[in-house]
N, C-alpha and C. Protein backbone atom coordinates (compact mmCIF):
# COMPACT_ATOMS: atom_id res chain seq x y z
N UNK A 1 -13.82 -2.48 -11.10
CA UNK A 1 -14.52 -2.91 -9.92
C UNK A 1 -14.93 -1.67 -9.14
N UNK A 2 -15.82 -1.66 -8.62
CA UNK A 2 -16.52 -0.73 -8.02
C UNK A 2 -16.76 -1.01 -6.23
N UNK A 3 -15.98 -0.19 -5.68
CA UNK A 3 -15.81 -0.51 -4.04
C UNK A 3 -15.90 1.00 -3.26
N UNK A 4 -16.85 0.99 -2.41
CA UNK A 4 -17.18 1.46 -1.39
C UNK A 4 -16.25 1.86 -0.79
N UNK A 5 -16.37 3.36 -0.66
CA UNK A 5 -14.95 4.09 0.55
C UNK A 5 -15.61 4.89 1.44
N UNK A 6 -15.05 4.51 2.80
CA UNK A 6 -15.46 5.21 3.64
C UNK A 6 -14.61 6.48 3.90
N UNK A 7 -14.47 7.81 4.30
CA UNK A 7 -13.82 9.13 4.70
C UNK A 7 -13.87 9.89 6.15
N UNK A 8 -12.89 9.70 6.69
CA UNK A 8 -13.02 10.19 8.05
C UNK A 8 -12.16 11.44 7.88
N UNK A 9 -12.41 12.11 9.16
CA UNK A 9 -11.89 13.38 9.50
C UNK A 9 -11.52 14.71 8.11
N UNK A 10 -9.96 14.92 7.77
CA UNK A 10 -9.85 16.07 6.61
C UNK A 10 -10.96 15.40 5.41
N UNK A 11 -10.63 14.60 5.18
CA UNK A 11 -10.98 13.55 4.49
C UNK A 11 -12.34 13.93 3.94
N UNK A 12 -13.00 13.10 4.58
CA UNK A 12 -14.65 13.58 4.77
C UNK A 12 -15.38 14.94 4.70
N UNK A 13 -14.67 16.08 5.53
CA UNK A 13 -14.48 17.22 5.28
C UNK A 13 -14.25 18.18 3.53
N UNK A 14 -13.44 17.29 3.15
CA UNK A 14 -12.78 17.42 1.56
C UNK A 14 -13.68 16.48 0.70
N UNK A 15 -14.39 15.77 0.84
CA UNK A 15 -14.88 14.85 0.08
C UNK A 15 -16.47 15.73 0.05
N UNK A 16 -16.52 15.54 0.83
CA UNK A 16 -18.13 16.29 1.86
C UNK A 16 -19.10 15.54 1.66
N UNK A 17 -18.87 14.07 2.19
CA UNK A 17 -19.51 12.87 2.28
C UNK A 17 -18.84 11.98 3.41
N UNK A 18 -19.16 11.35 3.84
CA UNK A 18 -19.23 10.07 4.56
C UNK A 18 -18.25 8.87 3.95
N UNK A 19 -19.00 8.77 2.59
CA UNK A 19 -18.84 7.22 1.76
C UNK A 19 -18.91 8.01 0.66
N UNK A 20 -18.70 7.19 -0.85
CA UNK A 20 -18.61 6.96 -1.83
C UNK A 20 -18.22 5.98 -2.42
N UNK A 21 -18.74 5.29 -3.44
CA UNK A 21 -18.38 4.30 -4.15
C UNK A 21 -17.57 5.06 -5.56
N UNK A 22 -16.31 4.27 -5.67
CA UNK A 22 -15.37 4.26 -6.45
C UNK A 22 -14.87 3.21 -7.77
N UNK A 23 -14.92 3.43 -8.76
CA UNK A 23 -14.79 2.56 -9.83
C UNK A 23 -12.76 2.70 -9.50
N UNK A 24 -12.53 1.09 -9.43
CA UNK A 24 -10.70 1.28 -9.32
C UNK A 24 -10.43 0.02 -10.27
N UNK A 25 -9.83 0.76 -11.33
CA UNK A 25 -8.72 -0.06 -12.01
C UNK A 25 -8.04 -1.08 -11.38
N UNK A 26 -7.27 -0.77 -10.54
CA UNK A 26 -6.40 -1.38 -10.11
C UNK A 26 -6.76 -2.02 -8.64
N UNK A 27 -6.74 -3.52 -8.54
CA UNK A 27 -7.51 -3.69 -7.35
C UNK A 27 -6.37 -3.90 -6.08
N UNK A 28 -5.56 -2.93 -5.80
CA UNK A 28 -4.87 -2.55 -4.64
C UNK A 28 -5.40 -1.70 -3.47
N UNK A 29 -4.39 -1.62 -2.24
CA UNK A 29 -4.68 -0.29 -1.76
C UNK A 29 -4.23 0.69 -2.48
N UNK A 30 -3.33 1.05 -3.22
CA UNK A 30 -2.91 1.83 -3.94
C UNK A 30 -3.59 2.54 -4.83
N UNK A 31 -4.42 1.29 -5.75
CA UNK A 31 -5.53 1.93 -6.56
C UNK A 31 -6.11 2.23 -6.12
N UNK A 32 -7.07 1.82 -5.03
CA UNK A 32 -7.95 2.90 -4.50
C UNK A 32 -7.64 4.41 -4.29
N UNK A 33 -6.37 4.48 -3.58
CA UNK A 33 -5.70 5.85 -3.03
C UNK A 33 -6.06 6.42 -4.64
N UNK A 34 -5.41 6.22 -5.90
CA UNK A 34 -5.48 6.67 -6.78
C UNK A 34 -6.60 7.10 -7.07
N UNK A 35 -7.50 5.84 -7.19
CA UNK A 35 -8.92 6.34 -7.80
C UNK A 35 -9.77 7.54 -7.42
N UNK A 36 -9.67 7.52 -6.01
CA UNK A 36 -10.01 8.68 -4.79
C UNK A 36 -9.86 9.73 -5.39
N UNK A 37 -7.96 9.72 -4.88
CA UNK A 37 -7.87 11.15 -5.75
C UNK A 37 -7.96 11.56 -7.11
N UNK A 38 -8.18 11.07 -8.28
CA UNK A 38 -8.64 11.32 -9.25
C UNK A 38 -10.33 11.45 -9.01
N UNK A 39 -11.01 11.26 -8.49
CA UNK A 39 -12.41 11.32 -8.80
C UNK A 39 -12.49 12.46 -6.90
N UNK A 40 -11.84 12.94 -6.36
CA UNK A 40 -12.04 14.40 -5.23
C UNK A 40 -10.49 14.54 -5.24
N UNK A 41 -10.19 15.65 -6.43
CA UNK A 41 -9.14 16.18 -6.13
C UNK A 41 -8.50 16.95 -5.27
N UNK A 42 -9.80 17.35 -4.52
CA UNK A 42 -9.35 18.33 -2.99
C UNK A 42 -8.48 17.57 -2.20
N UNK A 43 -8.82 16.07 -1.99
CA UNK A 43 -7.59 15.31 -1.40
C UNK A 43 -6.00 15.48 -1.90
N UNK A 44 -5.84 16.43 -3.28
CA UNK A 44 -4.43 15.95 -3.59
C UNK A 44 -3.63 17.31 -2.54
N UNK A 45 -4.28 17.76 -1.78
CA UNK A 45 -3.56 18.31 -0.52
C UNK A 45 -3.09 17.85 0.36
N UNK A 46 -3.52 16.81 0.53
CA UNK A 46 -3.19 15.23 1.34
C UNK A 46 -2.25 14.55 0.77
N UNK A 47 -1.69 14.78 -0.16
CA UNK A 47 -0.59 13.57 -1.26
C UNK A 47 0.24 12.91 -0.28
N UNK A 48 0.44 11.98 -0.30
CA UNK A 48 1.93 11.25 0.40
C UNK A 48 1.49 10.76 1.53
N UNK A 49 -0.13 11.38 2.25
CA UNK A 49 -0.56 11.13 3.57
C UNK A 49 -1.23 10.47 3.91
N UNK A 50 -2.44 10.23 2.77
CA UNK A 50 -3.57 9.43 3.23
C UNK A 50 -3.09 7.86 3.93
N UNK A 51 -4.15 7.63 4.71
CA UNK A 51 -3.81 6.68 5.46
C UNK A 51 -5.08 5.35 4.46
N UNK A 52 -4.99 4.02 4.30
CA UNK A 52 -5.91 3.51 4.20
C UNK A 52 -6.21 2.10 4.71
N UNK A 53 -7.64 1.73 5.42
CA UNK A 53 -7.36 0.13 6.28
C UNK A 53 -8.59 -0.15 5.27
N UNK A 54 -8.30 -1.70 4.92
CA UNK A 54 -9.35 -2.44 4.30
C UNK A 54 -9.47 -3.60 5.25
N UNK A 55 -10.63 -3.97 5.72
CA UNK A 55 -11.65 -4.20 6.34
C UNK A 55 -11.10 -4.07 7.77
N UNK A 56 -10.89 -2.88 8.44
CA UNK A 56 -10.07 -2.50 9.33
C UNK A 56 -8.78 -2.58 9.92
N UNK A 57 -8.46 -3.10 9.07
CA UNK A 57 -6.69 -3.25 9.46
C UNK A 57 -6.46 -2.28 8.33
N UNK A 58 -4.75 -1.28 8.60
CA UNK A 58 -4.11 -0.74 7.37
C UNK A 58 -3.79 -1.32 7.10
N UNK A 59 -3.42 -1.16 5.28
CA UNK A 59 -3.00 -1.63 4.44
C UNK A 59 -2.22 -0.95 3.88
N UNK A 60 -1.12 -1.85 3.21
CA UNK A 60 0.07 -1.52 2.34
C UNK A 60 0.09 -1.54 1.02
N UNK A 61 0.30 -0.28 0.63
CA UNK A 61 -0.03 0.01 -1.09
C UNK A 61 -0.15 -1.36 -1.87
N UNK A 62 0.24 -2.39 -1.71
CA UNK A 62 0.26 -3.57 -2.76
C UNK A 62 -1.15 -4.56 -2.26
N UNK A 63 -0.95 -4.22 -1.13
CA UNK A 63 -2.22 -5.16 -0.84
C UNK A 63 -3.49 -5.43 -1.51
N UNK A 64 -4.22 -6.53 -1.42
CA UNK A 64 -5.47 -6.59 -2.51
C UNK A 64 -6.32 -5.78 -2.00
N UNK A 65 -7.52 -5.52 -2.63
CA UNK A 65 -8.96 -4.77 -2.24
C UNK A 65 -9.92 -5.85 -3.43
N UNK A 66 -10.50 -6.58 -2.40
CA UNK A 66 -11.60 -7.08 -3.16
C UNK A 66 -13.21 -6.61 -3.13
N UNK A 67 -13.82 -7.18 -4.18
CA UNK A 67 -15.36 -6.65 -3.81
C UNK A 67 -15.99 -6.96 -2.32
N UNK A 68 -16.56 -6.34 -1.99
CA UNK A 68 -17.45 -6.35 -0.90
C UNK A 68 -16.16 -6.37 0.69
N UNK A 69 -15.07 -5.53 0.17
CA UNK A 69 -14.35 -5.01 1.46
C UNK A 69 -14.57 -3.65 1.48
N UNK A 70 -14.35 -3.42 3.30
CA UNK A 70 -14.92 -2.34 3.58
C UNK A 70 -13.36 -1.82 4.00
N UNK A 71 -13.61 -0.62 3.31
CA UNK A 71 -12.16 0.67 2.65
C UNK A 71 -12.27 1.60 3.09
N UNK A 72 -11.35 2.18 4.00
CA UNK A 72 -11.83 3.50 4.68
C UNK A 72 -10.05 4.65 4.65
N UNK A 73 -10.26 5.46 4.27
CA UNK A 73 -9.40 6.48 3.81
C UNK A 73 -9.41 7.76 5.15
N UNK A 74 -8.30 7.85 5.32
CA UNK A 74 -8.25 8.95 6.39
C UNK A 74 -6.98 10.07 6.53
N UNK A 75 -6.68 10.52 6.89
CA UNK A 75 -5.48 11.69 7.47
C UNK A 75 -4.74 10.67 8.16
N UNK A 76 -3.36 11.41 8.15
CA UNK A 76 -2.51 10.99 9.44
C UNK A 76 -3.30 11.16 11.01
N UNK A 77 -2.76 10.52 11.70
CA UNK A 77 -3.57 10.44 13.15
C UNK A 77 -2.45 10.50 14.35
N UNK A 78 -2.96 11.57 14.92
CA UNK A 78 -2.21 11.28 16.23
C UNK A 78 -2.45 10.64 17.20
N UNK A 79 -1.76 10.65 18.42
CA UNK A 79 -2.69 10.58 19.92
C UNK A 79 -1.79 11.27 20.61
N UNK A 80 -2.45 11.02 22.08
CA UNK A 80 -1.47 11.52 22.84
C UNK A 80 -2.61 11.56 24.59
């Protein structure tokens, strides 16, 4: 399946795009995380960190990712 990722902040920076569409095996959040980093390995500086929300809420590695959800991959985040 082939799903649309959005990249904010390091992310985007490391990707050096916006978006990309991703072919994922596995239709999790997880697979996505995977697929990512196998297809922009500059992210595997990020390992353990990436953050990811499908259709704006985060999501938890097991969670589904279906076609036509919108997937967005990011850094840890602060505030303050």
């Amino acid at each position: 399946m082939n799903v649309d990722v959005l990249f904010f902040g390091q992310c985007r920076e490391i990707v050096g795009a916006g978006r990309a569409s991703v072919e994922v095996a596995t239709p999790t959040a997880a697979g996505v995380v995977e697929a990512v980093r196998m297809r922009f390995p500059g992210l595997g500086a990020l390992d353990g960190k990436l953050l990811i929300a499908v259709n704006e809420d985060y999501a938890k590695p097991d969670d589904a990712v279906r076609a036509g959800d919108e997937v967005a991959i990011f850094p840890p985040v602060s505030g303050g």
